[in-house]
N, C-alpha and C. Protein backbone atom coordinates (compact mmCIF):
# COMPACT_ATOMS: atom_id res chain seq x y z
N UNK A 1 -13.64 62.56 15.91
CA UNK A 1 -14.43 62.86 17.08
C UNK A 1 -13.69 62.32 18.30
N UNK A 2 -13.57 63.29 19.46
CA UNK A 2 -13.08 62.58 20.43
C UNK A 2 -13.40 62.46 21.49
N UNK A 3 -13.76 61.43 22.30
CA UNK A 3 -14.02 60.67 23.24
C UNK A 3 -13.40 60.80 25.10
N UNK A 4 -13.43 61.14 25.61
CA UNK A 4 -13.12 61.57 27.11
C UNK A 4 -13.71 60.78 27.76
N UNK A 5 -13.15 59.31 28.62
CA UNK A 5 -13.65 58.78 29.35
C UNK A 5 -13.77 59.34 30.77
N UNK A 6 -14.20 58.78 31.86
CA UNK A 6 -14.37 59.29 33.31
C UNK A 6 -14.26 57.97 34.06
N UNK A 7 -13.25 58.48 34.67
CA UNK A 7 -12.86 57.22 35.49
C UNK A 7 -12.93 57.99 37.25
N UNK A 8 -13.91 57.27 38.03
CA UNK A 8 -13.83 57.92 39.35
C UNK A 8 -13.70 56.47 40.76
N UNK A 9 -13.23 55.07 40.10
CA UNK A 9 -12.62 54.45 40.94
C UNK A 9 -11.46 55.03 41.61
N UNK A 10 -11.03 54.66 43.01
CA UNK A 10 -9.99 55.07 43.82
C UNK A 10 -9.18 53.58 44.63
N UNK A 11 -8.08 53.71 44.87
CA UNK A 11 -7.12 52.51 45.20
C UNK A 11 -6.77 52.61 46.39
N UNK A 12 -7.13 51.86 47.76
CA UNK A 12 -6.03 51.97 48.79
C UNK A 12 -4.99 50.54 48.31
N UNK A 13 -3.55 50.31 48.62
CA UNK A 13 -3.16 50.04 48.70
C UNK A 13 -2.24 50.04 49.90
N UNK A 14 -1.24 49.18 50.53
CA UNK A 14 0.04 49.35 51.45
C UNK A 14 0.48 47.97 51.67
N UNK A 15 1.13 47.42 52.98
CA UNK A 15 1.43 46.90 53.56
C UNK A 15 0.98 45.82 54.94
N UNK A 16 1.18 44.89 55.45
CA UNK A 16 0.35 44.35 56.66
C UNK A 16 2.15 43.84 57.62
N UNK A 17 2.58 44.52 58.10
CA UNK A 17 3.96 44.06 58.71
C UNK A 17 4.06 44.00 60.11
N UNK A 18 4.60 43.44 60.80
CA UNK A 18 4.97 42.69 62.12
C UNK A 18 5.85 43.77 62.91
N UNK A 19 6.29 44.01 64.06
CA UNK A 19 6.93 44.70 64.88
C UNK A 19 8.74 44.67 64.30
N UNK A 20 8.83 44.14 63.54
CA UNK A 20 10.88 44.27 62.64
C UNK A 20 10.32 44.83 61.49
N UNK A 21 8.78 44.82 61.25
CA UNK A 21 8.79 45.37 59.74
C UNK A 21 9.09 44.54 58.88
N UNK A 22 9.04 43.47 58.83
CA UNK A 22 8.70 42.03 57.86
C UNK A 22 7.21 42.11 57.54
N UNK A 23 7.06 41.51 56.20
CA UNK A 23 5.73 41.47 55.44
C UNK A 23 4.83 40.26 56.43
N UNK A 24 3.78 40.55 56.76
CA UNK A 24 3.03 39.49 57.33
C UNK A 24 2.37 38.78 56.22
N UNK A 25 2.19 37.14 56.16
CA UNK A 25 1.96 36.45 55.25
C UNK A 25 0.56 36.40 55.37
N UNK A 26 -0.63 36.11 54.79
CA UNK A 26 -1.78 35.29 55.05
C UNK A 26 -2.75 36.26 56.11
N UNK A 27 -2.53 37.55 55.92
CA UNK A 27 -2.96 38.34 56.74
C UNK A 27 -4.66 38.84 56.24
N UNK A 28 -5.82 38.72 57.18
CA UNK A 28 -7.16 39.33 56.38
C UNK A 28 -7.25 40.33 56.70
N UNK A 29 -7.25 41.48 55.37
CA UNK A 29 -7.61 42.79 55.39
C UNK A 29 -8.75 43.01 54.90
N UNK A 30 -9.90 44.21 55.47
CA UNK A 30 -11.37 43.86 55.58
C UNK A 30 -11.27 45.79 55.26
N UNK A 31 -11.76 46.27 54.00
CA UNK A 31 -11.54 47.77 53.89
C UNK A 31 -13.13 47.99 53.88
N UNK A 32 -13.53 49.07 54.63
CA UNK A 32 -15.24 49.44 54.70
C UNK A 32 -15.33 50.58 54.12
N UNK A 33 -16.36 51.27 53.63
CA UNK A 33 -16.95 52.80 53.25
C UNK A 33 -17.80 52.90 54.42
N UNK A 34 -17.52 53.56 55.77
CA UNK A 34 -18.32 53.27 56.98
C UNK A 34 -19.72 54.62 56.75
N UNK A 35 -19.34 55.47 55.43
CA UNK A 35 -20.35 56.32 55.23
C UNK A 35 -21.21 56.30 54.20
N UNK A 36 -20.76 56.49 53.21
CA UNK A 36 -22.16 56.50 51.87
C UNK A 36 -22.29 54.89 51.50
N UNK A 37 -21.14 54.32 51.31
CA UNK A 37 -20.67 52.53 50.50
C UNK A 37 -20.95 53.42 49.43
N UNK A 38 -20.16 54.66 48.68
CA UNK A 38 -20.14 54.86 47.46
C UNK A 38 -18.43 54.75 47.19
N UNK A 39 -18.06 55.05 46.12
CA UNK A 39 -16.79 54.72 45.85
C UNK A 39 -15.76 55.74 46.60
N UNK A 40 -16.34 57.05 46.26
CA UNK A 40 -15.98 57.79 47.52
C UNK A 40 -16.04 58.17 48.70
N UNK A 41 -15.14 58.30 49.83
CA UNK A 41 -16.03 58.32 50.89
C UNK A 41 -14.86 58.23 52.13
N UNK A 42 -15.36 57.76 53.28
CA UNK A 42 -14.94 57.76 54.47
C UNK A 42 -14.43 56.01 55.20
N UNK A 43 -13.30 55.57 55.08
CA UNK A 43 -13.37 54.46 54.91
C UNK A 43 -12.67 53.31 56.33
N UNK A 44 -12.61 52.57 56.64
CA UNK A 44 -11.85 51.64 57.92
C UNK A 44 -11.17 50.81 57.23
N UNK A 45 -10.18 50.67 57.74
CA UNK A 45 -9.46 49.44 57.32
C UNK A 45 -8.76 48.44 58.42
N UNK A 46 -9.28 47.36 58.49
CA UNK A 46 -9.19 46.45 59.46
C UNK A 46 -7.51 44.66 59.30
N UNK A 47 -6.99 44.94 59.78
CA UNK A 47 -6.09 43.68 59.52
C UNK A 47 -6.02 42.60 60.71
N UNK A 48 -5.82 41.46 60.60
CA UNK A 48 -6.06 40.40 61.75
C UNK A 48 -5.31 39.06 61.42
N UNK A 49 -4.58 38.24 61.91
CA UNK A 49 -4.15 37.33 61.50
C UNK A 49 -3.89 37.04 63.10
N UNK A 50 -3.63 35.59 63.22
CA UNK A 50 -4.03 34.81 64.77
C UNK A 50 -2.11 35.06 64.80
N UNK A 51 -2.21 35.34 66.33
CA UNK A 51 -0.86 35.65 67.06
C UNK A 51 -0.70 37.22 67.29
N UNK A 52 -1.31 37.67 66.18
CA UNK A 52 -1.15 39.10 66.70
C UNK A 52 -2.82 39.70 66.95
N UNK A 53 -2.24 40.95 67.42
CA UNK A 53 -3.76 41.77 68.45
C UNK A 53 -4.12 42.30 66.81
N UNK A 54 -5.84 42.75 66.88
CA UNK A 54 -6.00 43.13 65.70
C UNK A 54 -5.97 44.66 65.58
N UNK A 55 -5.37 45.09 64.24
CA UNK A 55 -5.24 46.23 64.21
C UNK A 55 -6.32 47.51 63.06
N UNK A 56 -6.96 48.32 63.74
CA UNK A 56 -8.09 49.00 63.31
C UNK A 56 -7.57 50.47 62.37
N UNK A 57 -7.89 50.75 61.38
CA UNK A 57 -7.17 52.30 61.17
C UNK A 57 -8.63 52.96 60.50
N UNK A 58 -8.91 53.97 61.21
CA UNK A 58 -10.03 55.05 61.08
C UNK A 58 -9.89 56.25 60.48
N UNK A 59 -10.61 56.44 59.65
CA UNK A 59 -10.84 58.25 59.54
C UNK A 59 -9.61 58.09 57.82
N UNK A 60 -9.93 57.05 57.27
CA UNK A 60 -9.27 57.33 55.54
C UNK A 60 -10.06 58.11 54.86
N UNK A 61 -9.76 59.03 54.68
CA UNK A 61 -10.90 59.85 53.29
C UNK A 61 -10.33 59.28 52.28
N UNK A 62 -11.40 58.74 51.44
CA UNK A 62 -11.10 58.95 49.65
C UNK A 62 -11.38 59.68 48.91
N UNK A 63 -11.03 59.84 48.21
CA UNK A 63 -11.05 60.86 47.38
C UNK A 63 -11.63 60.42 45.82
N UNK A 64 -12.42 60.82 45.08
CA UNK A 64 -12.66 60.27 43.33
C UNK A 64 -11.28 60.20 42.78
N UNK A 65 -10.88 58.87 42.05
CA UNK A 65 -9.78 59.06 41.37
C UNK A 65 -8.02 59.00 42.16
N UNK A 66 -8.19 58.31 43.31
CA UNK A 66 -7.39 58.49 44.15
C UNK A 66 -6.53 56.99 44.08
N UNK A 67 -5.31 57.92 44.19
CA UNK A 67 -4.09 55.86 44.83
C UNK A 67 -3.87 56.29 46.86
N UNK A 68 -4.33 55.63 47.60
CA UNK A 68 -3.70 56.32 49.07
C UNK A 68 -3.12 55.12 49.25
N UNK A 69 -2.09 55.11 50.21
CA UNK A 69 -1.39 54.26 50.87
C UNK A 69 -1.48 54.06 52.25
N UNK A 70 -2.34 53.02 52.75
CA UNK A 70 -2.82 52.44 54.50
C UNK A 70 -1.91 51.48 54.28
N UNK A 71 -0.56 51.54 55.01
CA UNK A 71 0.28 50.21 55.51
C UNK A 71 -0.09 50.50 57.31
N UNK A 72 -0.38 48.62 57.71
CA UNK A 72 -0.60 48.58 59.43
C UNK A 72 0.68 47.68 59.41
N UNK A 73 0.84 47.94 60.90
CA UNK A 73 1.59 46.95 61.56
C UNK A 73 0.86 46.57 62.63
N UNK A 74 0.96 44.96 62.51
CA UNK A 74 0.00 43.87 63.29
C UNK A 74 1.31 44.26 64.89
N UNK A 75 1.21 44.14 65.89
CA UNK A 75 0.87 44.38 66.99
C UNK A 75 1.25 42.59 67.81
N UNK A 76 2.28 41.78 68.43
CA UNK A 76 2.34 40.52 68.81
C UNK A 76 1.18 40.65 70.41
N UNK A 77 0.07 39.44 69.97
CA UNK A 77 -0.75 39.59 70.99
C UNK A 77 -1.85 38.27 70.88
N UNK A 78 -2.79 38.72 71.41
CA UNK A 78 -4.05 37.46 71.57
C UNK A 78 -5.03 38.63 70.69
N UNK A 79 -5.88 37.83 69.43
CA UNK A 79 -6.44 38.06 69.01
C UNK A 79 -7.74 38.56 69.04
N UNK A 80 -7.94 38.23 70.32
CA UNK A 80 -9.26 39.53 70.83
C UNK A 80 -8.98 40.64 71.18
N UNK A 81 -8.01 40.70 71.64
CA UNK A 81 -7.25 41.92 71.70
C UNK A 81 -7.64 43.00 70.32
N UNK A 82 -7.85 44.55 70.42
CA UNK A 82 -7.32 44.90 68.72
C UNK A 82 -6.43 46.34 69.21
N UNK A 83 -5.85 47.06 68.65
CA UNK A 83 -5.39 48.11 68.39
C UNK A 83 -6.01 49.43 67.51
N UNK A 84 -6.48 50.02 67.76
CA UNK A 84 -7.21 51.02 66.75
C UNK A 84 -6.31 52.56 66.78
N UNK A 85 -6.39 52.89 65.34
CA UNK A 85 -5.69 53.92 65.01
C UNK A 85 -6.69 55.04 64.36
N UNK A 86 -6.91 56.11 64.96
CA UNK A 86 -7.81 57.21 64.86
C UNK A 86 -7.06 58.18 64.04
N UNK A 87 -7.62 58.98 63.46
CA UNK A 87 -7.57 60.62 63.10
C UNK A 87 -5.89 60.99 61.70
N UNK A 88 -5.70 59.20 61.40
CA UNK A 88 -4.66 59.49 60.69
C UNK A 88 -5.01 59.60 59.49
N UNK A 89 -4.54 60.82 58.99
CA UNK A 89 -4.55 61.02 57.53
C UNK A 89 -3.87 59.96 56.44
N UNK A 90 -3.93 59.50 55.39
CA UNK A 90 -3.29 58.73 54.57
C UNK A 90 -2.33 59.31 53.68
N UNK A 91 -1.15 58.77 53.55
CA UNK A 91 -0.18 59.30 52.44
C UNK A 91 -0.65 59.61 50.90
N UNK A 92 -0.30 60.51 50.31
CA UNK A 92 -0.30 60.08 49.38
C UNK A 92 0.01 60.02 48.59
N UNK A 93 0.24 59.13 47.19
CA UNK A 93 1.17 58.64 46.43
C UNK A 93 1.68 59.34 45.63
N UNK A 94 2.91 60.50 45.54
CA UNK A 94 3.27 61.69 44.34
C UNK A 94 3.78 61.08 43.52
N UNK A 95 4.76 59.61 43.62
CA UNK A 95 5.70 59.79 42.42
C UNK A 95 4.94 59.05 41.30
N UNK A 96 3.64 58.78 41.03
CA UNK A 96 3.23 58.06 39.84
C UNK A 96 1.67 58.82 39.54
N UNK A 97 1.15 58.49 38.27
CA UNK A 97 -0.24 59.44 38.04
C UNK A 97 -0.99 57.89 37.53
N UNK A 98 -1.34 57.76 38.15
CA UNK A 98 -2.85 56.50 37.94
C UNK A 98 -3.76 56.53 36.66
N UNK A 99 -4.35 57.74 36.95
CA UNK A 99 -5.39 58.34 35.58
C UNK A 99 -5.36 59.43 35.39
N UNK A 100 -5.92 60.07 34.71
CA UNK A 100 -6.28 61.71 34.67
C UNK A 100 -7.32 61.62 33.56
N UNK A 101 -7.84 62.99 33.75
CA UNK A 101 -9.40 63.34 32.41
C UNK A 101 -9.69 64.29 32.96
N UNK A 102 -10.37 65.15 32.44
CA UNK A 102 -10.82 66.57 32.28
C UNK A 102 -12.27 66.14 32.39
N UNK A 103 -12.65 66.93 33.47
CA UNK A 103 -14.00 66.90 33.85
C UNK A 103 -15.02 68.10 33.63
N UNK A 104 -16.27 67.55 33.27
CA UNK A 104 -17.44 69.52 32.87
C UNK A 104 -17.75 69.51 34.33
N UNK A 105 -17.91 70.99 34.37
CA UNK A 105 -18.76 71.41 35.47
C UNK A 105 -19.83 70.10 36.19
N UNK A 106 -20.78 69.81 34.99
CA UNK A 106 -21.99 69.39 35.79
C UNK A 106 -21.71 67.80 35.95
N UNK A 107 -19.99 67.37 35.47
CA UNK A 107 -19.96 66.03 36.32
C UNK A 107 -19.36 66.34 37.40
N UNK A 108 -18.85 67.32 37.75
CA UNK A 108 -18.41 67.57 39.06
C UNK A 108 -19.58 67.75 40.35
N UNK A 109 -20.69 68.50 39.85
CA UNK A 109 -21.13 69.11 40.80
C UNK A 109 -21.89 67.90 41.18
N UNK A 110 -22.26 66.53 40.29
CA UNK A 110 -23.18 65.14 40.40
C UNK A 110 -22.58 64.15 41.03
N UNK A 111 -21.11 64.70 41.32
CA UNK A 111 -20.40 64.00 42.33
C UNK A 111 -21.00 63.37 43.62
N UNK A 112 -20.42 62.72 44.83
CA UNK A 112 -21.16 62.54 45.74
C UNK A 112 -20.14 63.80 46.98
């Protein structure tokens, strides 16, 4: 008998780097679902560390089952300061496959 799991977690992953493009150390990244808070969805991703301005990135779709890649670059500034990044689409990751499974109709359509 065989068994077909369903896996519909999704991954952002990237980067938090400085104006040369060096890794920023000790950096807080704060990722939101600013629409349903379901796993899929519409998401912000926020980075901040003191010395630099903080930097905002808007408008990530996720997707069920997804790897995307949000790398920011922190911005040298005063920390009330922020930077916000609108309307950018997210990369996304071709050269590796995360999961896969074959889905029925009626788990698709119970989707969100």
């Amino acid at each position: 008998m065989a068994v077909w799991a369903q896996e519909t977690r999704s991954v952002i992953f990237g980067r938090v780097t400085d104006p040369r493009d060096a890794a920023v150390a000790g950096a807080a990244v704060v990722i939101t679902n600013v629409g349903t808070n379901l796993l899929a969805g519409n998401y912000r991703v926020t980075a901040e560390l003191a010395g630099f301005k903080k930097s905002v990135r808007n408008g990530i779709v996720l997707p069920v089952s997804t790897r995307s890649e949000v790398s920011i670059k922190l911005v040298l500034g005063e920390v009330a300061e922020s930077v916000p990044v609108t309307a950018e689409a997210p990369l996304l990751d071709t050269s590796s496959i995360s999961s896969g499974r074959v889905m029925e109709n009626r788990s698709v359509n119970d989707l969100p």
